[in-house]
C-alpha atoms as a PDB file:
ATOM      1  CA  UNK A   1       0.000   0.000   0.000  1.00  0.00           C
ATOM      2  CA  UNK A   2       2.795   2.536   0.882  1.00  0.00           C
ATOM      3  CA  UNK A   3       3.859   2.183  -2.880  1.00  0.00           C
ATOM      4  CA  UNK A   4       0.850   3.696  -4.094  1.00  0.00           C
ATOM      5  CA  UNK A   5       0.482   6.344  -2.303  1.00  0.00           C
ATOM      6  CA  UNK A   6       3.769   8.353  -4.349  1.00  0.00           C
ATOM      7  CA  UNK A   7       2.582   7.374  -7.533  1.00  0.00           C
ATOM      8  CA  UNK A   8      -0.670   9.019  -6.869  1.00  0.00           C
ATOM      9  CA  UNK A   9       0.697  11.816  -5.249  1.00  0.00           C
ATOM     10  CA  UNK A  10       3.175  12.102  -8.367  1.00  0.00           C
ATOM     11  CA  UNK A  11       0.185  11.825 -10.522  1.00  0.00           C
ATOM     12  CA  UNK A  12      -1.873  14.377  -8.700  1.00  0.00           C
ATOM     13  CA  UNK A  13       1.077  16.488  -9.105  1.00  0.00           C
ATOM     14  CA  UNK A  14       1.501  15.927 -12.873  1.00  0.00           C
ATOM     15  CA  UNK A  15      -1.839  16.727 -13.623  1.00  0.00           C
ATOM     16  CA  UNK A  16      -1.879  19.657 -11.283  1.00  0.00           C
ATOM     17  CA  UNK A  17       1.303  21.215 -13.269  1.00  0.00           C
ATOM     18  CA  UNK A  18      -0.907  20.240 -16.678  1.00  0.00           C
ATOM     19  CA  UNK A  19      -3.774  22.097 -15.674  1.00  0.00           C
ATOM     20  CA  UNK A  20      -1.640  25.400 -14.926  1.00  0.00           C
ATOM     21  CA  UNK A  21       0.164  25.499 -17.985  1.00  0.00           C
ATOM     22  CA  UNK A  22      -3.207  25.012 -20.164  1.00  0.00           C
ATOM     23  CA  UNK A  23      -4.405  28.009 -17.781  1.00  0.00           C
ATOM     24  CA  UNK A  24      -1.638  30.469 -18.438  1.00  0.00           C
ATOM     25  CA  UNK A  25      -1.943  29.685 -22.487  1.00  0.00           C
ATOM     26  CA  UNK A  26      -5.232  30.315 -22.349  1.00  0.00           C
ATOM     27  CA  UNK A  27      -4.938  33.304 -20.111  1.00  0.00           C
ATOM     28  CA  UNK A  28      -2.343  34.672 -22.866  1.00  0.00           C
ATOM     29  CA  UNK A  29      -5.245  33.768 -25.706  1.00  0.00           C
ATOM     30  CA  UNK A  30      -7.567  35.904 -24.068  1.00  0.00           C
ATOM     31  CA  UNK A  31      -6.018  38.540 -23.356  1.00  0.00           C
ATOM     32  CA  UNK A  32      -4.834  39.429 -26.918  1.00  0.00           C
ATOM     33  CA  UNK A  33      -8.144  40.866 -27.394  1.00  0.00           C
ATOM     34  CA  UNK A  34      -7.943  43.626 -24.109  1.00  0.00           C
ATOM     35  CA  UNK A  35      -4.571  44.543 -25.511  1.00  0.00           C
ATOM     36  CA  UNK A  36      -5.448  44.652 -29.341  1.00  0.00           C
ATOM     37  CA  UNK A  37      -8.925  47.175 -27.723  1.00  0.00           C
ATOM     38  CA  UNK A  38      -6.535  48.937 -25.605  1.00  0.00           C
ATOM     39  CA  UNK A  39      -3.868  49.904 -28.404  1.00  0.00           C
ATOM     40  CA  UNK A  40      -6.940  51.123 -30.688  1.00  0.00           C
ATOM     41  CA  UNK A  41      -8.735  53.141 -27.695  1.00  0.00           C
ATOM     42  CA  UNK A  42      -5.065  55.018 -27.571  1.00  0.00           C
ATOM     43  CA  UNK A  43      -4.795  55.436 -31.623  1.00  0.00           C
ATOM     44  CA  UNK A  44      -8.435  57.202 -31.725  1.00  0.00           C
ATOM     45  CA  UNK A  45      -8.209  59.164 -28.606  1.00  0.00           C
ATOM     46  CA  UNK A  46      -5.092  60.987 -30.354  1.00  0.00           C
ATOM     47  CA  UNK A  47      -6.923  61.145 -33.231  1.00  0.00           C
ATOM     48  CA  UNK A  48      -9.721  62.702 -31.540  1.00  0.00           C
ATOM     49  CA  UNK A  49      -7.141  65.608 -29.630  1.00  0.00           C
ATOM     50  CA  UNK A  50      -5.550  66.024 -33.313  1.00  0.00           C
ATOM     51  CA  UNK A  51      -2.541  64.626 -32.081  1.00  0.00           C
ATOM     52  CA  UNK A  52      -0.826  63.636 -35.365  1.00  0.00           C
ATOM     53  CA  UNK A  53       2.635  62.666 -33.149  1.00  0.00           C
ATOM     54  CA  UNK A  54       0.203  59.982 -31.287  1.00  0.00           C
ATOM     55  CA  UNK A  55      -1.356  58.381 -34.183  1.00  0.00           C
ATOM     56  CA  UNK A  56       1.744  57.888 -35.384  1.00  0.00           C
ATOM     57  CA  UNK A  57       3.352  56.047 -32.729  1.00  0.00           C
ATOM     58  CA  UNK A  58       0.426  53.685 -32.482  1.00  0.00           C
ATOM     59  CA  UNK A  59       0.894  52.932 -36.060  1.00  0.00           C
ATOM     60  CA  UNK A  60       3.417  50.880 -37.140  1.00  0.00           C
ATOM     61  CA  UNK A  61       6.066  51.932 -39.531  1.00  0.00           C
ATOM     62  CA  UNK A  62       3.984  54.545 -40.662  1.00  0.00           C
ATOM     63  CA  UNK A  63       7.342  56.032 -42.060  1.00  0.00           C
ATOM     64  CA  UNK A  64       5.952  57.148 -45.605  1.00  0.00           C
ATOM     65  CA  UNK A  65       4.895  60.441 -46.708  1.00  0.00           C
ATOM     66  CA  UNK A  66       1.607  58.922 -48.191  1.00  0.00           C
ATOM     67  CA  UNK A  67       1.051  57.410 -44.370  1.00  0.00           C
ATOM     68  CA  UNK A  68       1.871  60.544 -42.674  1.00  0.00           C
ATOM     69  CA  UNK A  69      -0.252  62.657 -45.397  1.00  0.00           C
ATOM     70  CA  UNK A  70      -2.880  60.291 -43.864  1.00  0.00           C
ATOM     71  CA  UNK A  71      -2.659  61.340 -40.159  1.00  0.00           C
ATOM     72  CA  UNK A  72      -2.744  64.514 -40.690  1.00  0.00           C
ATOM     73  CA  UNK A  73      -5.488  64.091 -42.526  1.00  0.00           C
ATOM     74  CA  UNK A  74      -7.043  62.185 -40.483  1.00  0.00           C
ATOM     75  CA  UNK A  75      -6.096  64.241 -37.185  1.00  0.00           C
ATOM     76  CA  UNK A  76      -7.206  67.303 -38.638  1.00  0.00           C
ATOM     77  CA  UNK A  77     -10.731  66.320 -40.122  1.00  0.00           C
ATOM     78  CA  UNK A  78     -11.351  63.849 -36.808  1.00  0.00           C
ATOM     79  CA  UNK A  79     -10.259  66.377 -34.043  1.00  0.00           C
ATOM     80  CA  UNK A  80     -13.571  66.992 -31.616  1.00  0.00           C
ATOM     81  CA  UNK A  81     -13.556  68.844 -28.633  1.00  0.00           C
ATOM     82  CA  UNK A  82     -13.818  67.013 -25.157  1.00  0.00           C
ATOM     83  CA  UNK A  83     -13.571  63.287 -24.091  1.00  0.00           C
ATOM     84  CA  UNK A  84     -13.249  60.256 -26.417  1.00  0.00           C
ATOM     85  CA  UNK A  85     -15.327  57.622 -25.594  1.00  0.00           C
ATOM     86  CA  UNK A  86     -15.755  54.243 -27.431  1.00  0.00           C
ATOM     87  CA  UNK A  87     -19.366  53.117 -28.400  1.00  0.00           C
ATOM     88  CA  UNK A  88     -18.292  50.014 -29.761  1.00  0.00           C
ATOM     89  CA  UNK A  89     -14.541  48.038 -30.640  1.00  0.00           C
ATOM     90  CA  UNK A  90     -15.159  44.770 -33.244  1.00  0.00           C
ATOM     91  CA  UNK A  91     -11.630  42.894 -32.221  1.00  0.00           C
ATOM     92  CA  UNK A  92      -9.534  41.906 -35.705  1.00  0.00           C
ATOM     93  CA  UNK A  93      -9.513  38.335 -34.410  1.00  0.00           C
ATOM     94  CA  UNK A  94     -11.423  35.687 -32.391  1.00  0.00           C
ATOM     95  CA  UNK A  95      -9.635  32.589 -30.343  1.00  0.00           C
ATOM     96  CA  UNK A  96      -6.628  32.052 -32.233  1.00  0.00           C
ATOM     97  CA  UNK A  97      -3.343  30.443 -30.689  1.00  0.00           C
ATOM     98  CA  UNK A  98      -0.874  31.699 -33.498  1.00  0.00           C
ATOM     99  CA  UNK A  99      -0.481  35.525 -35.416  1.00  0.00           C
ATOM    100  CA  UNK A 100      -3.454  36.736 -37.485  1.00  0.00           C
ATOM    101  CA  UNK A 101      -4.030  39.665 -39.655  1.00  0.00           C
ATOM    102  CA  UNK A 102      -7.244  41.034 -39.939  1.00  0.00           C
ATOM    103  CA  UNK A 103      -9.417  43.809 -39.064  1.00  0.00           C
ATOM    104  CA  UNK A 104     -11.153  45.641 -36.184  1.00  0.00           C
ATOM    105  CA  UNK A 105     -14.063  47.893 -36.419  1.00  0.00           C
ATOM    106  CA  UNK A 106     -14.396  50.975 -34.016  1.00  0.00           C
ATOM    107  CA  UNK A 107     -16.995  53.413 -33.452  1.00  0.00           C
ATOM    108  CA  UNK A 108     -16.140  56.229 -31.477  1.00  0.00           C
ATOM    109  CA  UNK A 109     -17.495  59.918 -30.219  1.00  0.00           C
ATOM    110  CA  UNK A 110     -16.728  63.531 -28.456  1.00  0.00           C
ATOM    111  CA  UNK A 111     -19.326  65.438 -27.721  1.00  0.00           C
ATOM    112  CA  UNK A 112     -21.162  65.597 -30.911  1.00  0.00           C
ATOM    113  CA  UNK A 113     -23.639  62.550 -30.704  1.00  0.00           C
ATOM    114  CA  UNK A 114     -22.428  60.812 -34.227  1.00  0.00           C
ATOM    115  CA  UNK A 115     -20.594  58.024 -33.759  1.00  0.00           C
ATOM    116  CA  UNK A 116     -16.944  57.819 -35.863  1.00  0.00           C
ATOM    117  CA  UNK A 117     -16.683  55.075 -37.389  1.00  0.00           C
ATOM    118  CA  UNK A 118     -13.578  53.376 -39.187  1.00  0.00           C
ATOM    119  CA  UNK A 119     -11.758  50.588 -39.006  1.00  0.00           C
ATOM    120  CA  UNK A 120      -8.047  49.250 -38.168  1.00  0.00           C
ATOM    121  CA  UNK A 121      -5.901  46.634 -39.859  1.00  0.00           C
ATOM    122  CA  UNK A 122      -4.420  44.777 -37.054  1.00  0.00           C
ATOM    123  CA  UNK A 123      -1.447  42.536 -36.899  1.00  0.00           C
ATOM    124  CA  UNK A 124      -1.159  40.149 -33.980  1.00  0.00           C
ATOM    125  CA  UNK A 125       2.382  38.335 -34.606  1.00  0.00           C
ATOM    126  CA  UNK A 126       3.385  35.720 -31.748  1.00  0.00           C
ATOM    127  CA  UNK A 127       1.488  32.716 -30.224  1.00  0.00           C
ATOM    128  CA  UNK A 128       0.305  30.943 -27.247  1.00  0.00           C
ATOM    129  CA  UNK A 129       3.348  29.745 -25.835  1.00  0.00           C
ATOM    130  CA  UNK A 130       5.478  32.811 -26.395  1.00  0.00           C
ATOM    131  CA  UNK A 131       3.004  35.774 -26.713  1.00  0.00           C
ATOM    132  CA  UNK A 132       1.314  37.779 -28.503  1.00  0.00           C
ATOM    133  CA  UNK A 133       2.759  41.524 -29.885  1.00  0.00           C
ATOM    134  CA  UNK A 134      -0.432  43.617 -31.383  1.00  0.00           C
ATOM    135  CA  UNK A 135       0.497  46.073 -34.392  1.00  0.00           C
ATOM    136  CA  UNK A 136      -1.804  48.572 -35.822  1.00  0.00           C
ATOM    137  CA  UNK A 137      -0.664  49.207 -39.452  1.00  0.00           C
ATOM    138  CA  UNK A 138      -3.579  51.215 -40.951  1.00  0.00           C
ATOM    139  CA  UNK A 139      -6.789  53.423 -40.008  1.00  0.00           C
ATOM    140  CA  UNK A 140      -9.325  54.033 -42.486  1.00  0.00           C
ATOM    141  CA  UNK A 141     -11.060  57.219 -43.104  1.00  0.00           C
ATOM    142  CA  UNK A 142     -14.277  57.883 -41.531  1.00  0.00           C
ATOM    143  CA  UNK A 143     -17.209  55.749 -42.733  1.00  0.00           C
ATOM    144  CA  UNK A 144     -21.110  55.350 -42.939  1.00  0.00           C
ATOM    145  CA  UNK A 145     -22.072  53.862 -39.605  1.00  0.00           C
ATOM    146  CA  UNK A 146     -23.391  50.853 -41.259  1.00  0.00           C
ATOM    147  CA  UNK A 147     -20.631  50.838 -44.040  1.00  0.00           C
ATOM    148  CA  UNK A 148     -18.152  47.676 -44.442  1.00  0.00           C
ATOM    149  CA  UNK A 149     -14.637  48.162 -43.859  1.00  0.00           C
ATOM    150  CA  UNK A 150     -13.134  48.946 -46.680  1.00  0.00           C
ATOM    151  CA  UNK A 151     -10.563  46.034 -48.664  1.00  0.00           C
ATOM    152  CA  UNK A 152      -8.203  48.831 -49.327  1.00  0.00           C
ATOM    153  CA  UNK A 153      -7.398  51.307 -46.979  1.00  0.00           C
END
């Protein structure tokens, strides 16, 4: 009888060890999502102050003058007095345990009552085991509420 007793406890343990490393994967799947919503909440509230500098270093490698042209653009058409406040973030990407590309949808306001809307091209690069790194590479203009997000930004 004594023999059993430390191969169950050594089993106990192994599946104890099992069931913490499936935890902290998932863990690192789900929170991809709060950090892909929390890098696009920062990319429109500087969009919303004007703040060309801060769009551009949420965007990455926005280095080009067609990109820059963009922000500006953007910065100076979208700037609205007060507080930003989301309405509504669409992540790029559901449950996935490696990189994806794809694209998030964000509506947005300041004071005036219309929603912003536009969307993001997101890169999530990384994977379960390692971790996940979130890049926002493009912003679309501002689009019908109920418009699709455009193929081509």
């Amino acid at each position: 009888m004594r023999l059993r007793r430390p191969v169950l406890l050594l089993l106990v343990a192994a599946i104890l060890v099992v069931f913490l490393a499936i935890s902290a994967v998932l863990a690192r799947v789900f929170s991809v999502d709060g950090a892909e919503r929390a890098a696009i909440v920062s990319l429109v509230q500087a969009e919303g102050r004007g703040d060309q500098a801060g769009m551009l270093r949420q965007l990455f490698r926005c280095t080009s003058p067609a990109c820059r042209a963009r922000v500006a653009e953007d910065a100076a058409k979208l700037k609205r007095p007060g507080h930003v406040g989301i309405a509504l973030i669409n992540p790029s990407a559901g449950f996935a345990l490696t990189g994806s590309l794809g694209t998030a949808r964000v509506a947005w306001y300041a004071q005036d009552p219309r929603p912003v809307v536009q969307c993001v091209k997101v890169r999530r690069t990384g994977n379960a085991l390692i971790g996940f790194r979130i890049r926002l590479l493009e912003l679309s203009l501002r689009m019908k509420t109920d418009g699709a997000c455009p193929a081509r930004y």
